[in-house]
C-alpha atoms as a PDB file:
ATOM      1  CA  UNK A   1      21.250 -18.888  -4.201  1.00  0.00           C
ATOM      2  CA  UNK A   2      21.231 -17.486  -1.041  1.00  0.00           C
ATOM      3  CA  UNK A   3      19.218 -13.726  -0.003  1.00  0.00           C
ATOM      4  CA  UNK A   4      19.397 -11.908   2.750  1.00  0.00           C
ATOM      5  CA  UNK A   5      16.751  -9.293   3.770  1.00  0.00           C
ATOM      6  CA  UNK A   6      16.759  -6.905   6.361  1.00  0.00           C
ATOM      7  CA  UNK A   7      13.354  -6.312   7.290  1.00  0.00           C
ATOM      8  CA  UNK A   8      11.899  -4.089   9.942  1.00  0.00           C
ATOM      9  CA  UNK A   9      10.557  -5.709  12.989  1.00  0.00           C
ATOM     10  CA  UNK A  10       6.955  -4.389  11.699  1.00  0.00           C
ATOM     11  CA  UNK A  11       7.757  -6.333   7.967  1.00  0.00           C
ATOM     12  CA  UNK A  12       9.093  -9.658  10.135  1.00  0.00           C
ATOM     13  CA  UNK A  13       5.834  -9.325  12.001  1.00  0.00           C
ATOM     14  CA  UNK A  14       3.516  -9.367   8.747  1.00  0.00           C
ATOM     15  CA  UNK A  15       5.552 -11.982   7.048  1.00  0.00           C
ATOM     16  CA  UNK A  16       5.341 -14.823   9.444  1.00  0.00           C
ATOM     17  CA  UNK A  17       1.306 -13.533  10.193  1.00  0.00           C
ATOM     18  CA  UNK A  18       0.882 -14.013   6.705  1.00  0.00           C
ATOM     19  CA  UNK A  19       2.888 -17.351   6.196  1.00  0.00           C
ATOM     20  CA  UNK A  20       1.526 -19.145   9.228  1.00  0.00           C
ATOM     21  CA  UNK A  21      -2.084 -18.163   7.791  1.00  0.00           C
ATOM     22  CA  UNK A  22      -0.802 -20.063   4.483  1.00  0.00           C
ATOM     23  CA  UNK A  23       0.508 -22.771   6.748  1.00  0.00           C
ATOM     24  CA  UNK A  24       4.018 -22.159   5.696  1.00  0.00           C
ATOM     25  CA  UNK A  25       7.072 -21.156   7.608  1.00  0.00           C
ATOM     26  CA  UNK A  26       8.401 -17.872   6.491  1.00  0.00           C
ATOM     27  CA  UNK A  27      11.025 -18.381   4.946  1.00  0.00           C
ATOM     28  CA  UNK A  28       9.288 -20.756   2.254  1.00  0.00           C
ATOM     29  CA  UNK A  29       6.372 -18.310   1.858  1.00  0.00           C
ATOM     30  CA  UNK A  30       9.233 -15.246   1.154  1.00  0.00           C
ATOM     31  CA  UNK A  31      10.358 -17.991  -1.714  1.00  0.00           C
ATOM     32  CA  UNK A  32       6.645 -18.331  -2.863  1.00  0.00           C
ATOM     33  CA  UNK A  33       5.967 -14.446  -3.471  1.00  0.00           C
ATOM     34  CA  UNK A  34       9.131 -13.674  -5.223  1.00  0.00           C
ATOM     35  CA  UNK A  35       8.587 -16.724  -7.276  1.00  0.00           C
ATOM     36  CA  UNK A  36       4.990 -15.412  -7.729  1.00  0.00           C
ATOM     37  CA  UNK A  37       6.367 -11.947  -8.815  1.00  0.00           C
ATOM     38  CA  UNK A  38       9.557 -13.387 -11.255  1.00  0.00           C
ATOM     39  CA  UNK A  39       6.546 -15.608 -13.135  1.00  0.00           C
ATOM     40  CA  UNK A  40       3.867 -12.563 -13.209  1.00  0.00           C
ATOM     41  CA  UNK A  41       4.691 -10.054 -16.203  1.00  0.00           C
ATOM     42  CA  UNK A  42       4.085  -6.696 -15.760  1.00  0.00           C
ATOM     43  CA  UNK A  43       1.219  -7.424 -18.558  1.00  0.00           C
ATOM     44  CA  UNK A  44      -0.638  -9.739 -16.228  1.00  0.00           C
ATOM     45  CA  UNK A  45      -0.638  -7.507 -12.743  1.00  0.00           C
ATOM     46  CA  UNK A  46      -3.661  -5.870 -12.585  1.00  0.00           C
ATOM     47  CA  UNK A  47      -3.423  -1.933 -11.006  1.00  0.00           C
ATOM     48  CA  UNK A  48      -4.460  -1.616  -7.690  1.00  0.00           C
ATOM     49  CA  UNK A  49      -7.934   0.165  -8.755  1.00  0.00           C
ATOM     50  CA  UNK A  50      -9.228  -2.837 -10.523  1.00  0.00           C
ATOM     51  CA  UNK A  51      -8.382  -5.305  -7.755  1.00  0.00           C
ATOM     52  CA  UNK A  52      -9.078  -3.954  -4.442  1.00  0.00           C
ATOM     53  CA  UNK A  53     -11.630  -4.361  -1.852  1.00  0.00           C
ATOM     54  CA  UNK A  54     -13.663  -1.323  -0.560  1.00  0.00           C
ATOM     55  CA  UNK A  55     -11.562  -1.571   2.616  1.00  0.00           C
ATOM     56  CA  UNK A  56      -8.452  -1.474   0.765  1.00  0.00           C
ATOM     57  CA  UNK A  57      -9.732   1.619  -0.926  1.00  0.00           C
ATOM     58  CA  UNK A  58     -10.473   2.955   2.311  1.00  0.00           C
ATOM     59  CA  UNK A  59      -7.288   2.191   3.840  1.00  0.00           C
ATOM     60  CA  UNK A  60      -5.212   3.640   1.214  1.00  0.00           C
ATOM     61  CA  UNK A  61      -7.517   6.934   0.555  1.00  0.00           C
ATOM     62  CA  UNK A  62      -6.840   7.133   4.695  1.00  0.00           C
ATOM     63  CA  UNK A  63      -3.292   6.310   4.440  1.00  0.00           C
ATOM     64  CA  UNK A  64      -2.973   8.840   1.539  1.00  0.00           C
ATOM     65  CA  UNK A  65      -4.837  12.088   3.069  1.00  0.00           C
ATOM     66  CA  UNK A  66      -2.615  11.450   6.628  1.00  0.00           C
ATOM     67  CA  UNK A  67       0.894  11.616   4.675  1.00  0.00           C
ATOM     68  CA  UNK A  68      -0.676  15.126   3.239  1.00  0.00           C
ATOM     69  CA  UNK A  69       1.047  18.018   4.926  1.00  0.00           C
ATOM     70  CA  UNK A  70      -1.640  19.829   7.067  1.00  0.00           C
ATOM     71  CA  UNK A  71       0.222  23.063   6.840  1.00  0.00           C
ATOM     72  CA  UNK A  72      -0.204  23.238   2.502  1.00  0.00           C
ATOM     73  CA  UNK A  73      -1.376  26.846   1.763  1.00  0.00           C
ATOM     74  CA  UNK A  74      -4.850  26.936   0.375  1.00  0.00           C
ATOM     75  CA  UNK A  75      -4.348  27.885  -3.578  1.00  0.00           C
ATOM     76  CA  UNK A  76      -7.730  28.751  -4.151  1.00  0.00           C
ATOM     77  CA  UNK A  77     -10.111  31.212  -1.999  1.00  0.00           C
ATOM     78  CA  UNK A  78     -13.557  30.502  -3.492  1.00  0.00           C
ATOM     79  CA  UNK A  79     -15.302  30.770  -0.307  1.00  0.00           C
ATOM     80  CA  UNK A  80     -18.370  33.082  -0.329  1.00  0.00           C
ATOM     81  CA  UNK A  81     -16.588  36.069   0.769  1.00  0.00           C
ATOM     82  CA  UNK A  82     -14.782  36.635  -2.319  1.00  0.00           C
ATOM     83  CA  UNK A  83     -17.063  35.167  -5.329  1.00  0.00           C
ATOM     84  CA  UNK A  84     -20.006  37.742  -3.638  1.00  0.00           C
ATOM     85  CA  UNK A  85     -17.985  41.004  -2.638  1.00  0.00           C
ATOM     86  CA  UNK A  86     -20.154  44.045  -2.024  1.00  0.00           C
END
């Protein structure tokens, strides 16, 4: 069977980083994740919490407050102002 993927120049970039680190070419290490992902059930993946690295953490809590819209009324005034009024 043939696949073809169009990938962003970013998700080429990452690919053939991470297949010449494995010391394959890219098109064989594509073949080796999807095969990885067909033969792991969704039993056997473990969540993201339970596997990653502090960094990871980092870089996802980081990646997750920057998508948050900076402009999101507050919902809640608890600031000293208003739990102590004279």
């Amino acid at each position: 069977m043939t696949l073809t993927l169009d990938l962003s120049p970013e998700q080429e970039s990452r690919l053939r980083a991470q297949a010449a680190a494995h010391g394959q070419a890219a098109d064989q290490y594509a073949v080796s994740l999807l095969d990885g992902a067909l033969n792991t059930s969704a039993a056997e993946q473990r969540p993201f919490y339970e596997i990653a690295t502090k960094e990871e953490w980092l870089a996802a809590f980081g990646a997750w407050t920057a998508s948050l819209d900076p402009n999101t009324p507050v919902l809640l005034n608890d600031s000293r102002e208003v739990i102590y009024e004279d």
